[in-house]
Protein backbone atom coordinates (compact mmCIF):
# COMPACT_ATOMS: atom_id res chain seq x y z
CA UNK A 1 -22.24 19.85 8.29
CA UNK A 2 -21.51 16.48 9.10
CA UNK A 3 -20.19 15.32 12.23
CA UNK A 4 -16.98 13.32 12.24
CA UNK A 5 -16.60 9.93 13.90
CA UNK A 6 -14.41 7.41 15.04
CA UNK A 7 -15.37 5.26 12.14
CA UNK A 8 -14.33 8.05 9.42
CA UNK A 9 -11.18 8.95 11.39
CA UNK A 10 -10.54 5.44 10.77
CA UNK A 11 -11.30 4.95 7.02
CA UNK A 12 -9.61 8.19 6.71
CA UNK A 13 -6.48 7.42 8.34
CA UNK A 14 -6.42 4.31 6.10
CA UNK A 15 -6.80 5.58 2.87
CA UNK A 16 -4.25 8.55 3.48
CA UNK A 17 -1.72 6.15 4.77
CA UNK A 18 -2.56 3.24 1.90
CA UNK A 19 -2.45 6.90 -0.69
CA UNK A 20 0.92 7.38 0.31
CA UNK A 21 2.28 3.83 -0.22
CA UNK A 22 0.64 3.26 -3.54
CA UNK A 23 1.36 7.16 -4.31
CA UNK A 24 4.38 7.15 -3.22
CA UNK A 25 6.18 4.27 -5.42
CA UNK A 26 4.61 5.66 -8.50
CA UNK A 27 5.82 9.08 -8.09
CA UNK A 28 9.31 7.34 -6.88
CA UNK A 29 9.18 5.44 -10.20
CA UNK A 30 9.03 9.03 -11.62
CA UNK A 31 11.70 10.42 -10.60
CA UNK A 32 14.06 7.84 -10.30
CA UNK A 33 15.21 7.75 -14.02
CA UNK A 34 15.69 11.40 -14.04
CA UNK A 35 17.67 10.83 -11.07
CA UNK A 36 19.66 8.39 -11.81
CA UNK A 37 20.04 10.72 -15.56
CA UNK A 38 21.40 13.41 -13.75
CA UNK A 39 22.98 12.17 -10.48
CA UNK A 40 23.32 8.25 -10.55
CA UNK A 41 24.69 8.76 -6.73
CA UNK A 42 21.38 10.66 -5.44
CA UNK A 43 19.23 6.97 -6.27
CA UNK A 44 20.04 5.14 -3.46
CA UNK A 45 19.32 8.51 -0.83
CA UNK A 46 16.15 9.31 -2.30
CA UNK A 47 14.94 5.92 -2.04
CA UNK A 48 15.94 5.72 1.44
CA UNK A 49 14.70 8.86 2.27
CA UNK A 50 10.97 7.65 0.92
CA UNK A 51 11.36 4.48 2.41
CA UNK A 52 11.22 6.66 5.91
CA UNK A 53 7.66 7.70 4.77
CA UNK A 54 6.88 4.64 2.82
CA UNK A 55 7.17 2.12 5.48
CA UNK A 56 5.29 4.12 8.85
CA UNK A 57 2.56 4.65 6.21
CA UNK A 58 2.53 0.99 5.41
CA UNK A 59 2.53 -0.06 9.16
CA UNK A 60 -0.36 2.83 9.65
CA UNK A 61 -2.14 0.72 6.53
CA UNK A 62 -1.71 -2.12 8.25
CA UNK A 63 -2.81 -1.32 11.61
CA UNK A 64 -6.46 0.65 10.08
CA UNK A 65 -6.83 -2.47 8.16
CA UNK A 66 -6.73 -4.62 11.15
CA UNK A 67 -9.09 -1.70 12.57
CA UNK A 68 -11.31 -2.31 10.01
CA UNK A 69 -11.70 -6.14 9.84
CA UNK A 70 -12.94 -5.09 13.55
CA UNK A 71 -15.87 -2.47 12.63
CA UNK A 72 -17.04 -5.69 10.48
CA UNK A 73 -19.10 -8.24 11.14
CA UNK A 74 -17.22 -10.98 8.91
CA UNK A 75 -19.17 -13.60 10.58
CA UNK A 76 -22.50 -12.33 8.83
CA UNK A 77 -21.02 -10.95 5.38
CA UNK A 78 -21.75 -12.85 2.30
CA UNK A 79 -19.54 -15.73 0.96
CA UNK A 80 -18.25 -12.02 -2.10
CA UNK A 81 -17.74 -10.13 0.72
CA UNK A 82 -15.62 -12.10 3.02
CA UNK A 83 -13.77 -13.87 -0.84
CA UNK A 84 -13.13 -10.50 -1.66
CA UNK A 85 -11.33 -9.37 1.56
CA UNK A 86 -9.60 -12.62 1.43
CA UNK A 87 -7.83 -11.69 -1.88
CA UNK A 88 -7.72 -7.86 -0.82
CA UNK A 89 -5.22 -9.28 2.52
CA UNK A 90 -3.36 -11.35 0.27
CA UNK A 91 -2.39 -8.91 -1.75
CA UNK A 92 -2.10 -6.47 0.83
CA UNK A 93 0.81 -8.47 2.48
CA UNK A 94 2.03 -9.22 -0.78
CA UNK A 95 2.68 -5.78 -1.27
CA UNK A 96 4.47 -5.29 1.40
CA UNK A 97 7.12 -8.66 0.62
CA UNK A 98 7.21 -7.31 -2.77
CA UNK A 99 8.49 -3.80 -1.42
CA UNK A 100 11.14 -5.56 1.07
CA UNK A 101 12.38 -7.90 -2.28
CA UNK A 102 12.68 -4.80 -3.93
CA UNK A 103 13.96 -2.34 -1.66
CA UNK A 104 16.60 -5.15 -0.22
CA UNK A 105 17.68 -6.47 -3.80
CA UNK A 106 21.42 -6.49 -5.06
CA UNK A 107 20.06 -7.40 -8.42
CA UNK A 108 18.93 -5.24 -11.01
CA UNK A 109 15.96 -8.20 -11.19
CA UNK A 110 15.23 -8.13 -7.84
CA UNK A 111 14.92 -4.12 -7.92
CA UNK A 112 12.46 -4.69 -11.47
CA UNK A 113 10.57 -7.26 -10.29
CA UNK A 114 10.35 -6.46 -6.42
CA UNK A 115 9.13 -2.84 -8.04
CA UNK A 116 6.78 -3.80 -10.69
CA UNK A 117 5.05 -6.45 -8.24
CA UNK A 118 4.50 -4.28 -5.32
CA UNK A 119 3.43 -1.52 -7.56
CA UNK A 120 0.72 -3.83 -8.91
CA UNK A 121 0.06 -5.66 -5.41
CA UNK A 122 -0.48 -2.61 -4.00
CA UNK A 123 -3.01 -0.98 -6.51
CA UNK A 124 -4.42 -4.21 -6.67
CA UNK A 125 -5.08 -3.93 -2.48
CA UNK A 126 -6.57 -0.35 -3.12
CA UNK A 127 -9.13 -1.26 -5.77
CA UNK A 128 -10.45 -4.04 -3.51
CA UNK A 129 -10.79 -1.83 -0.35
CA UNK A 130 -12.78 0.54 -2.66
CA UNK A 131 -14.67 -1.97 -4.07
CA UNK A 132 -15.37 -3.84 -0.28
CA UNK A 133 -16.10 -0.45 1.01
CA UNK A 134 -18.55 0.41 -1.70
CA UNK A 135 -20.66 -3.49 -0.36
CA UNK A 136 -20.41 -3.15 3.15
């Protein structure tokens, strides 16, 4: 069996935390019609109520990320590599802006649009941690 390390506690802790943001708004965007079908009032609680998980996961995301960029040796990568993680922290914090547009809009366009874009900001972010993980 495989010893664990420090490294794998780290990509581990990363990808559970980063599972549970991206996870976690899809499922919310599950249930919230059928919420808001059967108790309109019960929305705004739920939300809040993932927004306690949502957000410590986000910050553990964060944190592991900055972890990460550590373990690397960006100075030696190749001009992919370092473009790629680039566009990967971009839409890493976008995803996170996106979330606080959405989850502190008044507007039923701020809610969509907030939603929709962290949704896709934040799959976006996962895809390119896969893929840089798969060329370091």
């Amino acid at each position: 069996m495989f010893s664990p390390s420090l490294d794998t506690v780290r990509l581990f802790l990363h990808v559970v935390a980063a599972s549970v943001w991206v996870g976690g708004q899809f499922v919310m965007a599950g249930l919230v019609p059928t919420a808001r079908r059967i108790a309109p009032d019960a929305v705004r609680p739920l939300a809040q109520a993932f927004g306690r998980v949502a957000w410590p996961a986000f910050v553990v995301t964060v944190v592991t990320g900055v972890w990460n960029l550590m373990a690397v040796d960006v100075i030696n990568a190749s001009g992919e590599y370092v473009g790629t993680l680039m566009v990967k922290i971009l839409v890493a914090v976008l995803s996170g802006v996106f979330a606080v547009v959405h989850s502190g809009g008044r507007s039923k366009a701020a809610l969509a649009i907030g939603g929709a874009l962290g949704a896709l900001t934040s799959v976006v972010a996962m895809f390119l941690g896969i893929l840089l993980h798969a060329h370091a």
